[in-house]
C-alpha atoms as a PDB file:
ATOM      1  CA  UNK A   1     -31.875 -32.655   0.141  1.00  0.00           C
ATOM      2  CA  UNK A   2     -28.604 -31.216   1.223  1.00  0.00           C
ATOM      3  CA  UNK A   3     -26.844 -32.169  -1.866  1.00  0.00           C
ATOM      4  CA  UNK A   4     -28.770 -29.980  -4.207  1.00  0.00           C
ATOM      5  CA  UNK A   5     -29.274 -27.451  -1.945  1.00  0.00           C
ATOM      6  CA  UNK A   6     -26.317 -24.703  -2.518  1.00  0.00           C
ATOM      7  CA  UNK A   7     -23.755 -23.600   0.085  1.00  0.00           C
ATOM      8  CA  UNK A   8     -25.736 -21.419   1.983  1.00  0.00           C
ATOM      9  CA  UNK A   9     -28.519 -22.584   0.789  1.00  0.00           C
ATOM     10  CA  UNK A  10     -31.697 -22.838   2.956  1.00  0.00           C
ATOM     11  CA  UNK A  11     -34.578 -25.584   2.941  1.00  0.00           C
ATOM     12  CA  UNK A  12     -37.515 -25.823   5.638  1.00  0.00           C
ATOM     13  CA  UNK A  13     -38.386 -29.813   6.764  1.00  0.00           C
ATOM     14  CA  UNK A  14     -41.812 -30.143   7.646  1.00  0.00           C
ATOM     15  CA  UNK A  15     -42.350 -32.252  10.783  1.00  0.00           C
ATOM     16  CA  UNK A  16     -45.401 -32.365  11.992  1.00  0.00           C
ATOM     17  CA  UNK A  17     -46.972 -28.910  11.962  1.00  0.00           C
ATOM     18  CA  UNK A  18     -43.321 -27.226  13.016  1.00  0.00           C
ATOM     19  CA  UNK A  19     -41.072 -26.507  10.217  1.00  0.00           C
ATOM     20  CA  UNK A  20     -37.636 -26.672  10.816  1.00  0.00           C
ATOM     21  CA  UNK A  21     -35.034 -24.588   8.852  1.00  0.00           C
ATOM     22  CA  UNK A  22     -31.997 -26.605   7.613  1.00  0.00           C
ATOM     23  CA  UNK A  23     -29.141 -24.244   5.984  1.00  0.00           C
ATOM     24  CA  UNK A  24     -26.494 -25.828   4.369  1.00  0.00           C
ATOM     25  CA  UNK A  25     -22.918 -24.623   5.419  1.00  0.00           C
ATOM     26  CA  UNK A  26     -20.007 -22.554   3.225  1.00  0.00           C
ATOM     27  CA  UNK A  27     -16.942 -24.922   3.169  1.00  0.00           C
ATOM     28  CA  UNK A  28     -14.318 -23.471   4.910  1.00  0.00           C
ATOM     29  CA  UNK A  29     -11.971 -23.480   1.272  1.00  0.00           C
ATOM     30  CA  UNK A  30     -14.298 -22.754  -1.122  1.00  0.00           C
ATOM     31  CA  UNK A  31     -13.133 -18.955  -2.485  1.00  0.00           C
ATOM     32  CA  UNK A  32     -15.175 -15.708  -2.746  1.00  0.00           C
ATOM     33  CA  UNK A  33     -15.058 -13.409  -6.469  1.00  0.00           C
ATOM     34  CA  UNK A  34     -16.483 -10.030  -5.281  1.00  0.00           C
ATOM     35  CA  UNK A  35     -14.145  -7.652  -7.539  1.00  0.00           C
ATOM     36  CA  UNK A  36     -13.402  -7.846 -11.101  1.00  0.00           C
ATOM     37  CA  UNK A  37      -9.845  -8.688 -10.406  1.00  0.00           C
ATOM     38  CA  UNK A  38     -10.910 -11.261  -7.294  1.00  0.00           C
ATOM     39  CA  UNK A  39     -10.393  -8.661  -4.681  1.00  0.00           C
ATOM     40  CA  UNK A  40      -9.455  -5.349  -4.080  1.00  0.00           C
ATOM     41  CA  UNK A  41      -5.764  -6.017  -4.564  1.00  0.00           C
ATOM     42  CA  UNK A  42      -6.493  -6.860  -8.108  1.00  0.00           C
ATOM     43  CA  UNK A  43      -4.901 -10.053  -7.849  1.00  0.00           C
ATOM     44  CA  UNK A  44      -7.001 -12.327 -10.437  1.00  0.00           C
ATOM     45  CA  UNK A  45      -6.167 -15.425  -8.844  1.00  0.00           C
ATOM     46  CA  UNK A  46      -8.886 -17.257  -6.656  1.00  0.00           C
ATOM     47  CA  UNK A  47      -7.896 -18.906  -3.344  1.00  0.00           C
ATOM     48  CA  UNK A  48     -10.178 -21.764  -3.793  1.00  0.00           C
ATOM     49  CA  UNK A  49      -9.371 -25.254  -3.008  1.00  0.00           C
ATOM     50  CA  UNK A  50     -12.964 -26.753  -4.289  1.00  0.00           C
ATOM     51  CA  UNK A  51     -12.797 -25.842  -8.433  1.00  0.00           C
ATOM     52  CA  UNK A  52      -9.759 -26.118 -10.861  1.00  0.00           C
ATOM     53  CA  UNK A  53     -10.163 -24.829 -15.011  1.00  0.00           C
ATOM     54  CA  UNK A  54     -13.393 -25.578 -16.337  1.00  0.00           C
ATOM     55  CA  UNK A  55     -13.740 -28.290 -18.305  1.00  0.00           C
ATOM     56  CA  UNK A  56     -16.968 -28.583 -20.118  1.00  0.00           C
ATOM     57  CA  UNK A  57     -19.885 -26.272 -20.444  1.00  0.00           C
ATOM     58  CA  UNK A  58     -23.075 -27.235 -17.676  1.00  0.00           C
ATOM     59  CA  UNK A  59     -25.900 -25.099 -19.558  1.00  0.00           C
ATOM     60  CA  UNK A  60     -25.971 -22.057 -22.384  1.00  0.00           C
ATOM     61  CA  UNK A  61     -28.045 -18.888 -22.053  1.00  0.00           C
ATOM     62  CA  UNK A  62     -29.023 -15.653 -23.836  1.00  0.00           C
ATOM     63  CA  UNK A  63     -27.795 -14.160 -25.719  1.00  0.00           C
ATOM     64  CA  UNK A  64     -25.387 -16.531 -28.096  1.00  0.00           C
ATOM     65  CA  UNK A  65     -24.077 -13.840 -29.945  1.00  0.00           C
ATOM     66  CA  UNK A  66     -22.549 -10.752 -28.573  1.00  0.00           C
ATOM     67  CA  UNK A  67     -23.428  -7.435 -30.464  1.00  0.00           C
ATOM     68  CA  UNK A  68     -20.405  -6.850 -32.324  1.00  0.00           C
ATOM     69  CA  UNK A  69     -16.416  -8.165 -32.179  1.00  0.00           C
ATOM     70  CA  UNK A  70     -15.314  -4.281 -33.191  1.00  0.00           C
ATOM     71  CA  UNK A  71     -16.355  -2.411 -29.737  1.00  0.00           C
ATOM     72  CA  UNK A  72     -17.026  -3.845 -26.053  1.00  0.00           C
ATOM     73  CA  UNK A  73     -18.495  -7.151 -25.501  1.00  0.00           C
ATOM     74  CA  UNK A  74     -22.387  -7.543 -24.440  1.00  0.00           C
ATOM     75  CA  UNK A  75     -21.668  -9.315 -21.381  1.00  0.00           C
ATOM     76  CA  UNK A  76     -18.834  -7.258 -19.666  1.00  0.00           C
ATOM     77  CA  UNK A  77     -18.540  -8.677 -15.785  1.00  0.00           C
ATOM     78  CA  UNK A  78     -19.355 -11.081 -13.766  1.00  0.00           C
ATOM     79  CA  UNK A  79     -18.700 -11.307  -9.657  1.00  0.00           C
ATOM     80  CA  UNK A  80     -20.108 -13.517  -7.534  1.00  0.00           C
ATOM     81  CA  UNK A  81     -20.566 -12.884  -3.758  1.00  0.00           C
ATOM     82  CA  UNK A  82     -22.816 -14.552  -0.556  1.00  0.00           C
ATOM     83  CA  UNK A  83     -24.376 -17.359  -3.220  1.00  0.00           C
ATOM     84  CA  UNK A  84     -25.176 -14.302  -6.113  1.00  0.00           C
ATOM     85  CA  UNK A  85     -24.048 -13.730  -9.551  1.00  0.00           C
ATOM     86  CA  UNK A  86     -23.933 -10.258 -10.520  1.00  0.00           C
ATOM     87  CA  UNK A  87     -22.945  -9.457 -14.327  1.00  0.00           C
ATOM     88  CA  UNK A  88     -23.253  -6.363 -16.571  1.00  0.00           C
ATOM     89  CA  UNK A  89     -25.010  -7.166 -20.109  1.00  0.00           C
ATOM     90  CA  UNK A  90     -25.304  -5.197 -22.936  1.00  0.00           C
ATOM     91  CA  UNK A  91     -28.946  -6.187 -24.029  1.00  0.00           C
ATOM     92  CA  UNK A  92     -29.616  -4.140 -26.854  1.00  0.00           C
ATOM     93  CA  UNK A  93     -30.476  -5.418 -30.340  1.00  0.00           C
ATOM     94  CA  UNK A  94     -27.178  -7.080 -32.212  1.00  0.00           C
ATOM     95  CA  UNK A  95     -28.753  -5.634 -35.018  1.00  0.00           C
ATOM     96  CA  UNK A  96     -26.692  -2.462 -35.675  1.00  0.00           C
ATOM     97  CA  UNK A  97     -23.872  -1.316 -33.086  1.00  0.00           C
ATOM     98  CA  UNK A  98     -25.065   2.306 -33.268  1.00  0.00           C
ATOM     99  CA  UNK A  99     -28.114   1.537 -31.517  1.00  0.00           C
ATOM    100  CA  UNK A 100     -27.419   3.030 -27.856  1.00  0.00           C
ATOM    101  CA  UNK A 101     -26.525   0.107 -25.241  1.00  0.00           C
ATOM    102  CA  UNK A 102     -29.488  -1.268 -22.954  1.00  0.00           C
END
């Protein structure tokens, strides 16, 4: 169970009729992203021992195509803090760039 589970992750064993609560701990070198840059001192360079460059791509989501190459990307930003993704994405139509951003 603890290998899917995520750091910080939390599963409840049922023994019985008590349940316990099993969280799985952060590893002491794996790196937080909570700022654009990495941190505050806009440094983008991660201090985490656990990941190197990607190498293939794990899964694909919406939406393929961004709304246009001319003006700002759909999906701007993406920081990741305490287990969480948080991202910014345009989600209007791709249809026609002068339709206001969503």
């Amino acid at each position: 169970m603890m290998r899917v589970l995520v750091p910080q992750g939390v599963a409840y064993i049922r023994d019985g009729t008590a349940w316990e609560k099993v969280v799985k701990p952060r590893p002491e070198t794996m790196d937080e992203w909570t700022h654009y840059l990495h941190a505050p001192d806009n440094n983008p360079v991660a201090n985490d021992g656990l990941v190197g460059p990607p190498d293939s791509i794990q899964w694909m989501a919406t939406p393929k195509f961004s709304r246009a190459h001319e003006q700002q990307a759909s999906f701007s930003v993406a920081v990741t803090s305490g287990g969480r993704i948080f991202y910014i994405l345009d989600d209007a139509p791709r249809v026609d760039i002068r339709i206001p951003a969503e």
